[in-house]
Protein backbone atom coordinates (compact mmCIF):
# COMPACT_ATOMS: atom_id res chain seq x y z
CA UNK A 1 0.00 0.00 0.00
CA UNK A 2 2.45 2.42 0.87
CA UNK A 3 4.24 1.60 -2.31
CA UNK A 4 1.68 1.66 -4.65
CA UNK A 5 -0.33 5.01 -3.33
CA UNK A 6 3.58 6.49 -2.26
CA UNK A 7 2.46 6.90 1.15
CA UNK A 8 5.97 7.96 2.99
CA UNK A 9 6.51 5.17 5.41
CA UNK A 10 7.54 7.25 8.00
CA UNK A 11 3.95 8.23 8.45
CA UNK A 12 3.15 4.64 9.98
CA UNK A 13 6.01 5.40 12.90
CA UNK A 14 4.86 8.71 13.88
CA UNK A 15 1.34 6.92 14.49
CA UNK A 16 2.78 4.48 16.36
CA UNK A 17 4.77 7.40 18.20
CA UNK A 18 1.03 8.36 19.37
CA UNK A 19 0.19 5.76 20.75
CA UNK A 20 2.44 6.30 23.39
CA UNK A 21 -0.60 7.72 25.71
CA UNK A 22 -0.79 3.84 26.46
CA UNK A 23 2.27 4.99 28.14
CA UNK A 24 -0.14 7.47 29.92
CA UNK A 25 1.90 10.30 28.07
CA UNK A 26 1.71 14.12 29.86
CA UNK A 27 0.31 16.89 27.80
CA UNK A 28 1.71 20.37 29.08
CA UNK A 29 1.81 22.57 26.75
CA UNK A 30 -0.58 22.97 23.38
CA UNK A 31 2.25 22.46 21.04
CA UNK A 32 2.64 18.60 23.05
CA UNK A 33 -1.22 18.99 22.43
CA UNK A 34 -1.13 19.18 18.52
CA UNK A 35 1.72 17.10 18.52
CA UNK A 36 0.33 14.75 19.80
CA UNK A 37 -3.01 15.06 17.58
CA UNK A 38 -1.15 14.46 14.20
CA UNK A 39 0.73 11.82 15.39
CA UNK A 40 -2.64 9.55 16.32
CA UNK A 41 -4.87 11.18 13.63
CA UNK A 42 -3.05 13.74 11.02
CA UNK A 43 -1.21 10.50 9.69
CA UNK A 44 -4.04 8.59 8.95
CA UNK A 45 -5.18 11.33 6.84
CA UNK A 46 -2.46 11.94 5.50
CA UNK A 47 -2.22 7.72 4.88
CA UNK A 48 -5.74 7.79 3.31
CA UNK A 49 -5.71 10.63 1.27
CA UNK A 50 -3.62 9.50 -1.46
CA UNK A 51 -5.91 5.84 -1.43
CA UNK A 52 -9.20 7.90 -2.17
CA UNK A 53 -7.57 10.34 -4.72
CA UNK A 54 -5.29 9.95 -7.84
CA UNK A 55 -3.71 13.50 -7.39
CA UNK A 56 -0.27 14.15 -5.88
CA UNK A 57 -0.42 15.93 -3.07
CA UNK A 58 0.79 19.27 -1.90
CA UNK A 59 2.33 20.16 0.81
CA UNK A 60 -0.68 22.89 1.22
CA UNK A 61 -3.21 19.72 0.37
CA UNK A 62 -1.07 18.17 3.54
CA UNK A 63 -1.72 20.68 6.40
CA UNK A 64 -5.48 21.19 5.10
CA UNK A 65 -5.61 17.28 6.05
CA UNK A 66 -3.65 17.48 8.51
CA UNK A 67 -5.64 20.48 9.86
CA UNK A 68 -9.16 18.68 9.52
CA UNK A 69 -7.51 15.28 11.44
CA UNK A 70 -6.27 17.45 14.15
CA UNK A 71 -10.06 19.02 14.14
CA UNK A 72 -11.31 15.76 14.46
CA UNK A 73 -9.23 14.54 17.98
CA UNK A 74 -9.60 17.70 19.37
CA UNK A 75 -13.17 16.76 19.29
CA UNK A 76 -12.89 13.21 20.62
CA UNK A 77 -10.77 15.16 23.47
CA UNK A 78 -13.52 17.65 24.28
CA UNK A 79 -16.17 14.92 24.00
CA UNK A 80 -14.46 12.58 26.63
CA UNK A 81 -12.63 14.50 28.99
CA UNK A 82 -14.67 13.11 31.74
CA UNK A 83 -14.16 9.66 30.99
CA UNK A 84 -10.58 10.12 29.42
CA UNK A 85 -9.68 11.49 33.28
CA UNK A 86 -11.94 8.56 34.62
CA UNK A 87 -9.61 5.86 32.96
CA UNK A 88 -6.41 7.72 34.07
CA UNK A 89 -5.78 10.04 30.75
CA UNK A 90 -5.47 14.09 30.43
CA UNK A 91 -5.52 15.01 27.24
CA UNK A 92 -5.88 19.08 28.23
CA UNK A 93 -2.57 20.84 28.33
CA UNK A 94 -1.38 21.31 31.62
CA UNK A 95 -0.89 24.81 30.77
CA UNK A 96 -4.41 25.28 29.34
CA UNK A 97 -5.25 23.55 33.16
CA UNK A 98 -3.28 26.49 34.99
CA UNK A 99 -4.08 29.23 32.76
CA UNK A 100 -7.50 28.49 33.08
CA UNK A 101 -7.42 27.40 36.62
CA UNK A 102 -8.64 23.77 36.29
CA UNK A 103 -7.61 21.49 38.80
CA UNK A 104 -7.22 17.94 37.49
CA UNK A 105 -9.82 16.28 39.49
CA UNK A 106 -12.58 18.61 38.32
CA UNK A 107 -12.44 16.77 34.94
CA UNK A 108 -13.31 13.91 36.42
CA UNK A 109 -17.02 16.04 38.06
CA UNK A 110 -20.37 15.56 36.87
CA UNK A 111 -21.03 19.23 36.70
CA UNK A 112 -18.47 21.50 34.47
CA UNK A 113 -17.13 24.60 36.55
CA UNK A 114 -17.23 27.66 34.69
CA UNK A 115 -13.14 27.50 33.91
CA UNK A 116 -13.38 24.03 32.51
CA UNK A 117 -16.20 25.11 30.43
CA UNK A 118 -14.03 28.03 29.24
CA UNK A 119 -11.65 25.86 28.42
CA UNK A 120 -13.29 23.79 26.53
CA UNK A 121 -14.42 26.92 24.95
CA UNK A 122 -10.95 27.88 23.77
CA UNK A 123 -10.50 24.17 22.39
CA UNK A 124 -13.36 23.76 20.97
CA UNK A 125 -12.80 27.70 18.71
CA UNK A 126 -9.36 26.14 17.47
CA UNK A 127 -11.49 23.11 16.20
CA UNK A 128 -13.64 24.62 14.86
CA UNK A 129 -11.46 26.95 13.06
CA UNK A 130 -9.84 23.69 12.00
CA UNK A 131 -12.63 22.28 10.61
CA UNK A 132 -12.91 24.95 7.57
CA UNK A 133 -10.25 23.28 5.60
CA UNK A 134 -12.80 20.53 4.90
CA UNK A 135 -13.55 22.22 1.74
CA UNK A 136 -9.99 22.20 0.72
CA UNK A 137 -9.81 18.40 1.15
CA UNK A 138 -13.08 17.73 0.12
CA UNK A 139 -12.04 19.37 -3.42
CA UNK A 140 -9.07 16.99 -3.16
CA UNK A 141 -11.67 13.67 -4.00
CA UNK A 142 -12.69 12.83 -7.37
CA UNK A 143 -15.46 10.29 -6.46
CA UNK A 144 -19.02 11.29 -5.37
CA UNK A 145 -19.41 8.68 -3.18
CA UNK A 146 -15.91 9.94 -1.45
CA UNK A 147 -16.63 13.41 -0.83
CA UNK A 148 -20.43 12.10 0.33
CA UNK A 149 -18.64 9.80 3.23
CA UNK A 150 -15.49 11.90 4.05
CA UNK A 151 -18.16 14.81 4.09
CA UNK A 152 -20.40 12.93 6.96
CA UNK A 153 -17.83 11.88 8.98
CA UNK A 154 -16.41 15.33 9.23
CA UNK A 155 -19.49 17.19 9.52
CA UNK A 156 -21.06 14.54 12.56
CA UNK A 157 -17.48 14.87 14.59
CA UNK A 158 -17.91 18.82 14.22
CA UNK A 159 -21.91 18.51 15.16
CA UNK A 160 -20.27 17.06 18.36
């Protein structure tokens, strides 16, 4: 596969390099934060990409998918911070935590204090801001049925 759609292999090592929050991997600053989102989801669009289209990509194509993938986990952070902290993970920047003055174990409440929801606020603008380079990968697809699915998936993560 990587041969054949000349998908760099070094793409497969940096996901495996994400996976390190098995490890239970600390988050402190938002640069660890977005590091940390390409390595677990930028590279797989940046691996499945070049499968649905026949065009070489750009580096420009490349951080519009990137951007969109990193869209897409900051969501799955901000939906299950809660249970994330429950099962021993923090994906919210320590710094974020201090600036905003979160204490860990509030993540873990069933009501959201006003910081944490401010937070989240501030996470949940860069995501969205993310989000608009859908249209730039979207364009990327020749195939109806494609754009249709890639479209749905994007658009139900950013409903979230």
């Amino acid at each position: 596969m990587f041969q054949v759609f000349q998908i760099p292999e070094k793409l497969i090592d940096e996901m495996i390099l994400g996976q390190e929050d098995l490890k239970k991997v600390v988050i402190k600053t938002q640069s660890d934060l977005r590091n940390y989102c390409f390595r677990v989801a930028g590279t797989v669009g940046l691996m499945i990409i070049p499968i649905l289209t026949e065009k070489k990509l750009t580096d420009y194509d490349k951080k519009q998918i990137v951007n969109v993938r990193i869209a897409l986990q900051l969501t799955n952070i901000i939906r299950d911070v809660k249970e994330d902290y429950e099962h021993g993970y923090v994906y919210l920047p320590q710094l974020m935590l201090d600036e905003f003055e979160v204490s860990p174990t509030e993540l873990g409440q069933s009501t959201v204090s006003p910081n944490l929801r401010h937070l989240i606020q501030s996470l949940s603008e860069e995501a969205f801001s993310l989000y608009y380079s859908k249209f730039k990968v979207l364009k990327l697809l020749e195939q109806r049925q494609d754009k249709i699915a890639l479209r749905l998936a994007i658009d139900g993560y950013e409903a979230i």
